[in-house]
N, C-alpha and C. Protein backbone atom coordinates (compact mmCIF):
# COMPACT_ATOMS: atom_id res chain seq x y z
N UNK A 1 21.26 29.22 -3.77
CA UNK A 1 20.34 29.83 -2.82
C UNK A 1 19.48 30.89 -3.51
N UNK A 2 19.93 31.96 -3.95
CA UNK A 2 18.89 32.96 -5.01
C UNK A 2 18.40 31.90 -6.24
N UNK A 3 18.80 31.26 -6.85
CA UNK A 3 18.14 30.45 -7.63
C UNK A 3 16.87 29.80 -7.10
N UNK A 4 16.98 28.91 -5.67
CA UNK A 4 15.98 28.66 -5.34
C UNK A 4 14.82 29.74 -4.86
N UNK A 5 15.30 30.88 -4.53
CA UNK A 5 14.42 31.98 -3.63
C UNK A 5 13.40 32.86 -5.36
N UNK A 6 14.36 32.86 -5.91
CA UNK A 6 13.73 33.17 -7.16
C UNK A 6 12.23 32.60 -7.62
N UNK A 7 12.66 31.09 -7.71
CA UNK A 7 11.93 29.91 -8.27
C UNK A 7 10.68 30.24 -6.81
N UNK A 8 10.83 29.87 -5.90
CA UNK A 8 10.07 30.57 -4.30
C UNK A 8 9.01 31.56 -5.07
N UNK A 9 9.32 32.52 -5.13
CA UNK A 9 8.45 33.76 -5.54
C UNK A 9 7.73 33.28 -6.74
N UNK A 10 8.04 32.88 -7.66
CA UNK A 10 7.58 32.92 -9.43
C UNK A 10 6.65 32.02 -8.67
N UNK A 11 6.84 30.80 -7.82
CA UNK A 11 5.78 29.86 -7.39
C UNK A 11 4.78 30.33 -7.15
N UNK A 12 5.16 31.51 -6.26
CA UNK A 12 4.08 31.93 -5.56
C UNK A 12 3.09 33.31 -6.04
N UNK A 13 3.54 33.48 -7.19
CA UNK A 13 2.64 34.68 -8.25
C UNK A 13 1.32 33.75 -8.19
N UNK A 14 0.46 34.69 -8.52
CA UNK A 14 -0.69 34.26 -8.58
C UNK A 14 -1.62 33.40 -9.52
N UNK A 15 -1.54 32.30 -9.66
CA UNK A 15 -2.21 31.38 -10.66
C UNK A 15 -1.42 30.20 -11.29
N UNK A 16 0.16 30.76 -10.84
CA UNK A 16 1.25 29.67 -11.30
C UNK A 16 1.27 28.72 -10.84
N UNK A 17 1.30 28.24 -9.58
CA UNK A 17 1.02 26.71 -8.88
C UNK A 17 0.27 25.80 -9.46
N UNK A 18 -0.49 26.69 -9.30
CA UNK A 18 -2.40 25.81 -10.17
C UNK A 18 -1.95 25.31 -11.53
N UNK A 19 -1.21 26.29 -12.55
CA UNK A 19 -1.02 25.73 -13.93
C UNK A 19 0.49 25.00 -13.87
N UNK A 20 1.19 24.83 -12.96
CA UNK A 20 2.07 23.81 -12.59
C UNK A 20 1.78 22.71 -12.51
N UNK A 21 0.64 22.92 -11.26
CA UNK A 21 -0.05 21.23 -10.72
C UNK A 21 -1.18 20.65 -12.13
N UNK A 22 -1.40 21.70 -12.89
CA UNK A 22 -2.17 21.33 -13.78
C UNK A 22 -1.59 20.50 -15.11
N UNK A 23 0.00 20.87 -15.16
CA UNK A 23 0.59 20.15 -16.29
C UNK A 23 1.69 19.02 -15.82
N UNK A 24 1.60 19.05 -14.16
CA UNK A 24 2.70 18.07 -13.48
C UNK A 24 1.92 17.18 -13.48
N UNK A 25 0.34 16.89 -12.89
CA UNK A 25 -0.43 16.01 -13.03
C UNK A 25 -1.83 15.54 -13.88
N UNK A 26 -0.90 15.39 -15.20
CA UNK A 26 -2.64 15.28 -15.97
C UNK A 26 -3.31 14.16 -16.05
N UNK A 27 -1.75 13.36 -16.01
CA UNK A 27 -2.03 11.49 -15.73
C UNK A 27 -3.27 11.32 -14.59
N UNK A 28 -2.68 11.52 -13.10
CA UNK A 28 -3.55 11.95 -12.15
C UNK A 28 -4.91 12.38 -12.19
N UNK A 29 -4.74 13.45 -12.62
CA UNK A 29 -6.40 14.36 -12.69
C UNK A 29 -6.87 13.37 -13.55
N UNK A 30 -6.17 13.08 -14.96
CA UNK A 30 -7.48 11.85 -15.38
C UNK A 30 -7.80 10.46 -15.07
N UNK A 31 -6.84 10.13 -13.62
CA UNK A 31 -7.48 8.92 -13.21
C UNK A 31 -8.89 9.25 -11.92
N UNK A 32 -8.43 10.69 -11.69
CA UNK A 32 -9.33 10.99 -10.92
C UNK A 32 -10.78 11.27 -11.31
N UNK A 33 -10.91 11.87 -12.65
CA UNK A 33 -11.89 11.95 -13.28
C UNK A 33 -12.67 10.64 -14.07
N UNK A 34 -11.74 9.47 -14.22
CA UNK A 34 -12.17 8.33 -15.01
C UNK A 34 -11.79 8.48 -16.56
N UNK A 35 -11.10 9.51 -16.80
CA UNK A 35 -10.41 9.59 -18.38
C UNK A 35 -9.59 8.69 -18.77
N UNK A 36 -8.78 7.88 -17.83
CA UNK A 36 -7.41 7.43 -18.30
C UNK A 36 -7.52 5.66 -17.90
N UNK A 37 -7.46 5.34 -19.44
CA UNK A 37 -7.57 4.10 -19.37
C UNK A 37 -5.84 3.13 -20.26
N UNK A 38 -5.91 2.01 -20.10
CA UNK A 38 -4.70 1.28 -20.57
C UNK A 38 -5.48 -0.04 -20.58
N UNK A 39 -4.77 -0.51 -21.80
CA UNK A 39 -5.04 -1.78 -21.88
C UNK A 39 -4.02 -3.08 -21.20
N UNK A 40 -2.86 -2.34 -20.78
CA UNK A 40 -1.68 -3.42 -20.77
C UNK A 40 -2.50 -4.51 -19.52
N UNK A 41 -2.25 -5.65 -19.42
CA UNK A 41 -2.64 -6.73 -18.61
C UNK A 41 -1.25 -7.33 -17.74
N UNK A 42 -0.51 -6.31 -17.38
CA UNK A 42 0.59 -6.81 -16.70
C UNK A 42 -0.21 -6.10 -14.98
N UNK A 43 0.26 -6.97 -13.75
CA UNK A 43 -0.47 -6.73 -12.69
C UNK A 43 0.06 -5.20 -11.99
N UNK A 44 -0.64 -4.71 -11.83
CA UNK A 44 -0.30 -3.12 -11.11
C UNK A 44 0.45 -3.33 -10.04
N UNK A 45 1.07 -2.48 -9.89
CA UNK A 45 2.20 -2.14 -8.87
C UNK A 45 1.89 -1.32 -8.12
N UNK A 46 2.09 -1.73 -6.22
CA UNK A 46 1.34 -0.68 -5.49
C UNK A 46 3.27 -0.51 -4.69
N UNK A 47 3.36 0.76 -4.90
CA UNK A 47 5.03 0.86 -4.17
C UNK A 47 4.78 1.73 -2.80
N UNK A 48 4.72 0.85 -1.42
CA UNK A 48 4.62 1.69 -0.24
C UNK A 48 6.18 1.81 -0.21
N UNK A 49 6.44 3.01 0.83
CA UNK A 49 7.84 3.36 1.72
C UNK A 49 7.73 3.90 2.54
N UNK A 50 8.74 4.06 3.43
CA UNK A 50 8.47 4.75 4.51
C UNK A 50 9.29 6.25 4.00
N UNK A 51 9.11 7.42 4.53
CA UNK A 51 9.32 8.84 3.87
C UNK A 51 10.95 8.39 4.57
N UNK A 52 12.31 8.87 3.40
CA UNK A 52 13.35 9.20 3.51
C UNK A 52 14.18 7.63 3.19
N UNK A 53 13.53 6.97 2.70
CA UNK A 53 13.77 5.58 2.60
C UNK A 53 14.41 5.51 1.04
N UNK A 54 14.89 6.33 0.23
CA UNK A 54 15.35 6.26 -1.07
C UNK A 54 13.77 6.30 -1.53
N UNK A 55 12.82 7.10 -1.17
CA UNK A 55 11.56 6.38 -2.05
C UNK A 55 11.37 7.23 -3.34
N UNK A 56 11.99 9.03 -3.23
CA UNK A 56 12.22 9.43 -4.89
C UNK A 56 12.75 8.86 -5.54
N UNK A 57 14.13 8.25 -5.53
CA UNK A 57 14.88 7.55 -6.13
C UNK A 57 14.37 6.38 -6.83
N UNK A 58 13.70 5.31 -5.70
CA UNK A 58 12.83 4.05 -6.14
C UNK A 58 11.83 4.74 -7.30
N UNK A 59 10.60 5.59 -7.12
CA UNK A 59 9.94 5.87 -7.75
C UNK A 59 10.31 6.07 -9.28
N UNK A 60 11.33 7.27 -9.37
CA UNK A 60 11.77 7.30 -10.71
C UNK A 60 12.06 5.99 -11.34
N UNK A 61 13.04 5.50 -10.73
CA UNK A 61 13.13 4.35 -11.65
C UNK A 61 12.06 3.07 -11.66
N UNK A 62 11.04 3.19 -10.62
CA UNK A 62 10.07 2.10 -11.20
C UNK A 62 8.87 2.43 -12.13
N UNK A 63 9.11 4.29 -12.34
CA UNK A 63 8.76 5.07 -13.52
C UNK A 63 9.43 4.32 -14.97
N UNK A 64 10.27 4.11 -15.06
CA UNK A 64 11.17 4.19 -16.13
C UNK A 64 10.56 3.18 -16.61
N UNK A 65 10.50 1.83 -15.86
CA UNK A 65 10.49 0.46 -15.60
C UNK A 65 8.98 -0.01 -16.16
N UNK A 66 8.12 0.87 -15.79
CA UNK A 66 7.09 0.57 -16.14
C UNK A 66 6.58 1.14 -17.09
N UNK A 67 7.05 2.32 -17.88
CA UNK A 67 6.89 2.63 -18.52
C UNK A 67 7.69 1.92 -20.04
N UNK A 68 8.50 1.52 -19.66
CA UNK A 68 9.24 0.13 -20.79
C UNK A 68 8.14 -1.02 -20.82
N UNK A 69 7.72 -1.13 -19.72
CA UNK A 69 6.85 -2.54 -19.81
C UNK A 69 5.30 -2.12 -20.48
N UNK A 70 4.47 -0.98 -21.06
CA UNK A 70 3.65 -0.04 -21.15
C UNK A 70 2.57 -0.20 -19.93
N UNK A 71 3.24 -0.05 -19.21
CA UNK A 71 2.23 0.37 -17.75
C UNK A 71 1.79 1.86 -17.97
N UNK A 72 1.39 2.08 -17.22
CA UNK A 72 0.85 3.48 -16.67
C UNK A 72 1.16 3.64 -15.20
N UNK A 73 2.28 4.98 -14.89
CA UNK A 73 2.71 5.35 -13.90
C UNK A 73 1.46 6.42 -13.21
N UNK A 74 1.68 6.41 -12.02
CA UNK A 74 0.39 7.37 -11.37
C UNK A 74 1.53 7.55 -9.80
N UNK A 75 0.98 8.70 -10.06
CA UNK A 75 1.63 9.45 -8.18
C UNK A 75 0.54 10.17 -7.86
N UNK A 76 -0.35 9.30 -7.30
CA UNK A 76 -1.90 10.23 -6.47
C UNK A 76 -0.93 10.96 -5.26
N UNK A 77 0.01 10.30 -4.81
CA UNK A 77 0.97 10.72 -3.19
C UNK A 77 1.11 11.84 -3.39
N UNK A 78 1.58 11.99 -4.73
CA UNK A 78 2.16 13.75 -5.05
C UNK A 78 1.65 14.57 -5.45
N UNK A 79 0.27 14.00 -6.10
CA UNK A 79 -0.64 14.81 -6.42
C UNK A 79 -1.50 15.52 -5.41
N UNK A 80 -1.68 14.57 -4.42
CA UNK A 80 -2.21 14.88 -2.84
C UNK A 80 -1.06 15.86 -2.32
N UNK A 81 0.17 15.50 -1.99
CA UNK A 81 1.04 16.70 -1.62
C UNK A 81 1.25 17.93 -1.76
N UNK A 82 0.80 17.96 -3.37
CA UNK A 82 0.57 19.50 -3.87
C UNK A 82 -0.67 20.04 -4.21
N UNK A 83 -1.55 19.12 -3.78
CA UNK A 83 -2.96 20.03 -3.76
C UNK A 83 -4.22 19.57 -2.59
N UNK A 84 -5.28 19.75 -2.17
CA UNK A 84 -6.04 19.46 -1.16
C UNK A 84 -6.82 18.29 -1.58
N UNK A 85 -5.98 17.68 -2.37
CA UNK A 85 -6.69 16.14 -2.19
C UNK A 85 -6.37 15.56 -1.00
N UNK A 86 -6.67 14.21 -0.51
CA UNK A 86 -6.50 14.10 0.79
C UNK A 86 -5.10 12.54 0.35
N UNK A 87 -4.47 12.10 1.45
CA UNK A 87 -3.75 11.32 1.62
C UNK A 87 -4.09 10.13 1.54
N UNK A 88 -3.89 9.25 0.58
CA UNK A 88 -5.03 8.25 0.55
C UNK A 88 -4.70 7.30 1.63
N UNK A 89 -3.21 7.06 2.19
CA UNK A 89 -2.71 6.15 3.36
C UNK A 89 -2.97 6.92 4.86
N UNK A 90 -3.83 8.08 4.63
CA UNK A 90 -4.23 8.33 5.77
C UNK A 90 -5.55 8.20 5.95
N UNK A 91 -6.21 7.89 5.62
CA UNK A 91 -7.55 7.45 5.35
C UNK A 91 -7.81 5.94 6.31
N UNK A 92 -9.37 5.62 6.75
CA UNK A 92 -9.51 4.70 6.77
C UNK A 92 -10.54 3.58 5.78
N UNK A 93 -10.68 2.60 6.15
CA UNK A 93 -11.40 1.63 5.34
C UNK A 93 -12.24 2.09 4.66
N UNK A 94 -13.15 2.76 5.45
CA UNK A 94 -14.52 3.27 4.94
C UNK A 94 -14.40 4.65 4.25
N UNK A 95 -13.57 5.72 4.82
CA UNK A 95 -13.24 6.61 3.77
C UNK A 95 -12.48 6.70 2.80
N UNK A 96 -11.71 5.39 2.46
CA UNK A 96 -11.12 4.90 1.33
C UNK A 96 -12.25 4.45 0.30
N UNK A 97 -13.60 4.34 0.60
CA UNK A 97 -14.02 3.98 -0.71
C UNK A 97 -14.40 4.60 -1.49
N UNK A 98 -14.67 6.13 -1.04
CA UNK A 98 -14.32 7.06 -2.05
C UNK A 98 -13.91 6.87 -3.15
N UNK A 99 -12.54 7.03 -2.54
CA UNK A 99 -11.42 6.36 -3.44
C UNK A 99 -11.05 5.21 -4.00
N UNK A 100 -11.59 4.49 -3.61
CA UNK A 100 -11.19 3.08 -4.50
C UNK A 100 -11.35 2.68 -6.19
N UNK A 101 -12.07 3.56 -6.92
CA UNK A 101 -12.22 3.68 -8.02
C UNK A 101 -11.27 3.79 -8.75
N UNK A 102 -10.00 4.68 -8.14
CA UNK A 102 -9.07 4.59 -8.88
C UNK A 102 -7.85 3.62 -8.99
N UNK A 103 -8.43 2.54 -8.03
CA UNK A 103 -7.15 1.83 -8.65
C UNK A 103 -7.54 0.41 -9.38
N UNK A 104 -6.58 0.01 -10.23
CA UNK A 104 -7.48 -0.64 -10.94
C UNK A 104 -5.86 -2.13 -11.07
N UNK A 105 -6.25 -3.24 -11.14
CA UNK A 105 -5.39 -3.84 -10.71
C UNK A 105 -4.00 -5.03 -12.23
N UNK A 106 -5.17 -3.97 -13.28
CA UNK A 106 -3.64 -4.81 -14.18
C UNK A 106 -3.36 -3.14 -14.62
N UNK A 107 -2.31 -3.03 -15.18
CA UNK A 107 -2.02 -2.02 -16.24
C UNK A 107 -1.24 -0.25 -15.26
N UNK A 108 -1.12 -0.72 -14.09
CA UNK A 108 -0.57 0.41 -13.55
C UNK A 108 0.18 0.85 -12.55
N UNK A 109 0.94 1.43 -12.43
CA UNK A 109 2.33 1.36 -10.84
C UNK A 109 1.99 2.68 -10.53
N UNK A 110 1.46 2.05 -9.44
CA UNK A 110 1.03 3.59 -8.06
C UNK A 110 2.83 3.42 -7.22
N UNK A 111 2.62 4.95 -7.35
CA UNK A 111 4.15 5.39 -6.54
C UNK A 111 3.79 6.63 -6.21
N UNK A 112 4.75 6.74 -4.89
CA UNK A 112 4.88 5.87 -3.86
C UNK A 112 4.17 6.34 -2.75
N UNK A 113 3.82 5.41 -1.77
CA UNK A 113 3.06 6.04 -0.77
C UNK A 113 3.04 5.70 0.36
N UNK A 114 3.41 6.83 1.08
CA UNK A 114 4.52 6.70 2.45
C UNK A 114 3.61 6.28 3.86
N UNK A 115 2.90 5.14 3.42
CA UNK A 115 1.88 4.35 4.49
C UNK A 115 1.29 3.10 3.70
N UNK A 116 0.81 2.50 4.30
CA UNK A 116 -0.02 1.13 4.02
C UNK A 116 -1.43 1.75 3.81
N UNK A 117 -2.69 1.39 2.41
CA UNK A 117 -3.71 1.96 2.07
C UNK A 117 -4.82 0.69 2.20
N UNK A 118 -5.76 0.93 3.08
CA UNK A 118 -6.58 -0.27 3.58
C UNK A 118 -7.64 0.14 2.38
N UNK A 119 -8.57 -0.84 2.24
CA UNK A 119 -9.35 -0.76 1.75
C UNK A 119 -9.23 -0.70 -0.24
N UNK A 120 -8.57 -1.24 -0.64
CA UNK A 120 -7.90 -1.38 -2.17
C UNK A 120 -8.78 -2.78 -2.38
N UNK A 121 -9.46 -2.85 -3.25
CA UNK A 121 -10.44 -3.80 -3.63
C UNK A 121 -9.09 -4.58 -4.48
N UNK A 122 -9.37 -6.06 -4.76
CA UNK A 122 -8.86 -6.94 -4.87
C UNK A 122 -6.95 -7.03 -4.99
N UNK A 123 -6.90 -5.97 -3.49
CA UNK A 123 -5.21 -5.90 -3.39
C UNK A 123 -4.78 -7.10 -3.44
N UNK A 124 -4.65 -8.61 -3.58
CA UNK A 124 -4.55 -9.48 -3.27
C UNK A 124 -3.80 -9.67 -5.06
N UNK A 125 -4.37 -9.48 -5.72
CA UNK A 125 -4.04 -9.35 -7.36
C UNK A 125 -2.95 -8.51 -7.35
N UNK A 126 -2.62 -7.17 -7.12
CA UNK A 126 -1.10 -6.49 -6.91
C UNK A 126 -0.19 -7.13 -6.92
N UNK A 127 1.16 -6.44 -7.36
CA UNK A 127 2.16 -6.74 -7.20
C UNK A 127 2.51 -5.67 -6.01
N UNK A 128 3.42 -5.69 -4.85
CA UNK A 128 3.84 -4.88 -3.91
C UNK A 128 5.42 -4.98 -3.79
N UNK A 129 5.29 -3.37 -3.43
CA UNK A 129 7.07 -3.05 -3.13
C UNK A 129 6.97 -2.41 -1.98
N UNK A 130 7.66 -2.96 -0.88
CA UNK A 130 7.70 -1.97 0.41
C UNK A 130 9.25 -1.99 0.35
N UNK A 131 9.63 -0.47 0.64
CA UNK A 131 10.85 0.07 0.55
C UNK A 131 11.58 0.95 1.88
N UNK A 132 12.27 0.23 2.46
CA UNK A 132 12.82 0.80 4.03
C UNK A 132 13.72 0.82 3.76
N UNK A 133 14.64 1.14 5.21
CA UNK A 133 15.93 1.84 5.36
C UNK A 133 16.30 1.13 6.75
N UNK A 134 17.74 1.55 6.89
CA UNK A 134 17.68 1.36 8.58
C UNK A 134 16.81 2.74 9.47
N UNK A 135 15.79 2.15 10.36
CA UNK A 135 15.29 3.28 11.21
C UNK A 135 16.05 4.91 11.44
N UNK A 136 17.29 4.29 11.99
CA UNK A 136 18.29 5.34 12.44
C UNK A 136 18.26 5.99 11.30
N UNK A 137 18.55 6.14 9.87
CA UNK A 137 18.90 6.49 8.93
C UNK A 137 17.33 7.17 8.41
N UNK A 138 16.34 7.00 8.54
CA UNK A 138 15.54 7.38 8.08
C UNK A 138 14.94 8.46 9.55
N UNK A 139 14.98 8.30 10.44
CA UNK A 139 15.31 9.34 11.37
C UNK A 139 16.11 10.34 11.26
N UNK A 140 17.09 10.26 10.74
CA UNK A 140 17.80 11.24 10.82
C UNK A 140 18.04 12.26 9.99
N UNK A 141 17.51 11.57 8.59
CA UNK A 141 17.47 12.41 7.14
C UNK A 141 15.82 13.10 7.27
N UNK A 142 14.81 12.20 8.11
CA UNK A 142 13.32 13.10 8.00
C UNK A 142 13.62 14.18 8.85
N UNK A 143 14.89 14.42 10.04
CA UNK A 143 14.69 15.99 10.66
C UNK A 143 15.41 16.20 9.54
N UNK A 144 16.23 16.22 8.89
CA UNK A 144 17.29 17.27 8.43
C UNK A 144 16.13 17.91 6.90
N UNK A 145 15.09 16.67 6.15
CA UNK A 145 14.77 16.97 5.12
C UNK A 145 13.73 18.00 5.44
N UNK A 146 12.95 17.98 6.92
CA UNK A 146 11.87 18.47 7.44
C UNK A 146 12.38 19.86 8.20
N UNK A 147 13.51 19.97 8.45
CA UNK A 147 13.63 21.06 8.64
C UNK A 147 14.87 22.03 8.07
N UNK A 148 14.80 21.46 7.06
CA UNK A 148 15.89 22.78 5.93
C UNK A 148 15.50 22.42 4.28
N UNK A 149 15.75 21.04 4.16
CA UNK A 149 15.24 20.94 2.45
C UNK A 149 14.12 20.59 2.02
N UNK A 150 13.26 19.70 2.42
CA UNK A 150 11.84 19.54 2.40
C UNK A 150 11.05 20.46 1.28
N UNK A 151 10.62 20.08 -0.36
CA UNK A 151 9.57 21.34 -0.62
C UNK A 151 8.43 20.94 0.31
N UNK A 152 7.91 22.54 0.48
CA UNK A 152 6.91 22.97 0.84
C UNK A 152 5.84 22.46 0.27
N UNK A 153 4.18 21.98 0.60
CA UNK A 153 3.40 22.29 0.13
C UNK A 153 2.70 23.16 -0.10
N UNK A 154 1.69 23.51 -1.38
CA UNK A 154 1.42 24.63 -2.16
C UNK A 154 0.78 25.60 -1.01
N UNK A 155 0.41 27.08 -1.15
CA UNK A 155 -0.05 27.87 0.12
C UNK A 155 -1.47 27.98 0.08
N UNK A 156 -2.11 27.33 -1.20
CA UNK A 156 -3.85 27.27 -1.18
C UNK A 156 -4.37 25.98 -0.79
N UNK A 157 -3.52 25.32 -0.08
CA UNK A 157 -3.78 23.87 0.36
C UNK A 157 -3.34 23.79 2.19
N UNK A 158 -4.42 22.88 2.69
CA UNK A 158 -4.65 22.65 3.84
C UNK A 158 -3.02 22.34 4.65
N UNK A 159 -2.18 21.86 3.95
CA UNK A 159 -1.43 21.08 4.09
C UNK A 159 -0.17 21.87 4.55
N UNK A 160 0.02 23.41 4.45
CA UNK A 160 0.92 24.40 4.18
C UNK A 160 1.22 24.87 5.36
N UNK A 161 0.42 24.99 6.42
CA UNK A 161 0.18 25.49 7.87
C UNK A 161 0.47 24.40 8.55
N UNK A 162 0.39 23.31 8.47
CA UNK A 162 0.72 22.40 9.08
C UNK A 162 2.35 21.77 8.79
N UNK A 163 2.34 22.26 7.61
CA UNK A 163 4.29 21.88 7.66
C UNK A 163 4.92 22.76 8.14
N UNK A 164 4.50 23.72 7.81
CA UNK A 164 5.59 25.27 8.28
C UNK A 164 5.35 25.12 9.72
N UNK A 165 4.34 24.71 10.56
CA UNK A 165 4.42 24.62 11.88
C UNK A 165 5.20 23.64 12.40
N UNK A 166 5.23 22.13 11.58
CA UNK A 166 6.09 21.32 11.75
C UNK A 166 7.48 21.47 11.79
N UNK A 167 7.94 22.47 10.73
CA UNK A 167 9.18 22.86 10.43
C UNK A 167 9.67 23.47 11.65
C-alpha cells in the first residue's frame, strides 16, 4: 500500500507522466507520426476483448509471440488510455479515417482493444482474435477492477474526471 501511494505521488510530480508516456510509447508515437516501418509480410493481428476478459494477460503473450515471429507489436488502446488520444473503438466510420493510416495489414499485432473498430481499410486481410470470458465473470471483476484496482488515467487527460466519477 505505501509502495503504491509513493509511486501515486512521483507520478504525479510535474513532467513525469509525460516522460513516462514518452518512453512507454515510442513504438506508438512513431506509428502515429509515420516513422515506424517493418518489412515482415506475415498478416497483422487485430486482438479485440472485452475489458476483464484475461486481455493483459492475452496481450503480453501475443507480445512475445509476435515478436518471435518479427512482427511489430503496437498498443494504440494504451497509448489512448494514458494520454488524450481518442479511443479508436469508440469512434465511428467516418471519424475513424483519421485514423486509418495507421494500420497497415502485414507486419503488425494491434493489442488489445476493448471494442470492435469500424472502418480499418482492407480488415478482411487481418488475422483476428476476439477474447471473452463468461459474462458473469467479466461483470464481476470490471466492478471490483473499477472500483479499487483499476490504474487511473493520467490527470492532464480528458479521461481522468470521468473515471474517478465512475469510480
Amino acid at each position: 500500500m505505501i509502495k503504491h501511494a509513493i509511486k501515486s505521488l512521483i507520478l504525479r510530480m510535474p513532467g513525469v507522466a509525460g516522460y513516462r508516456r514518452q518512453r512507454r510509447f515510442k513504438v506508438e508515437k512513431a506509428l502515429i507520426t509515420g516513422k515506424l516501418h517493418t518489412d515482415n509480410q506475415n498478416a497483422s493481428i487485430l486482438h479485440f476483448s472485452f475489458n476483464k476478459a484475461a486481455t493483459q494477460y492475452t496481450k503480453k503473450i501475443l507480445q512475445l509471440c509476435s515478436v518471435e515471429c518479427g512482427m511489430q507489436p503496437v498498443d494504440i488502446h494504451g497509448y489512448a488510455f494514458d494520454s488524450d488520444y481518442p479511443f479508436l473503438d469508440h469512434l465511428s466510420a467516418e471519424e475513424m479515417q483519421d485514423y486509418a493510416y495507421l494500420f497497415k495489414p502485414k507486419g503488425y499485432m494491434y493489442s488489445s482493444f476493448g471494442g470492435m473498430i469500424v472502418g480499418i481499410p482492407e480488415f478482411e486481410n487481418y488475422k483476428i482474435i476476439l477474447m471473452t470470458r463468461d459474462p458473469k465473470d467479466i461483470l464481476v471483476s470490471q466492478y471490483y477492477s473499477h472500483a479499487f484496482s483499476h490504474a487511473i488515467p493520467a490527470e492532464e487527460g480528458n479521461k481522468h474526471a470521468g473515471f474517478i466519477a465512475k469510480r
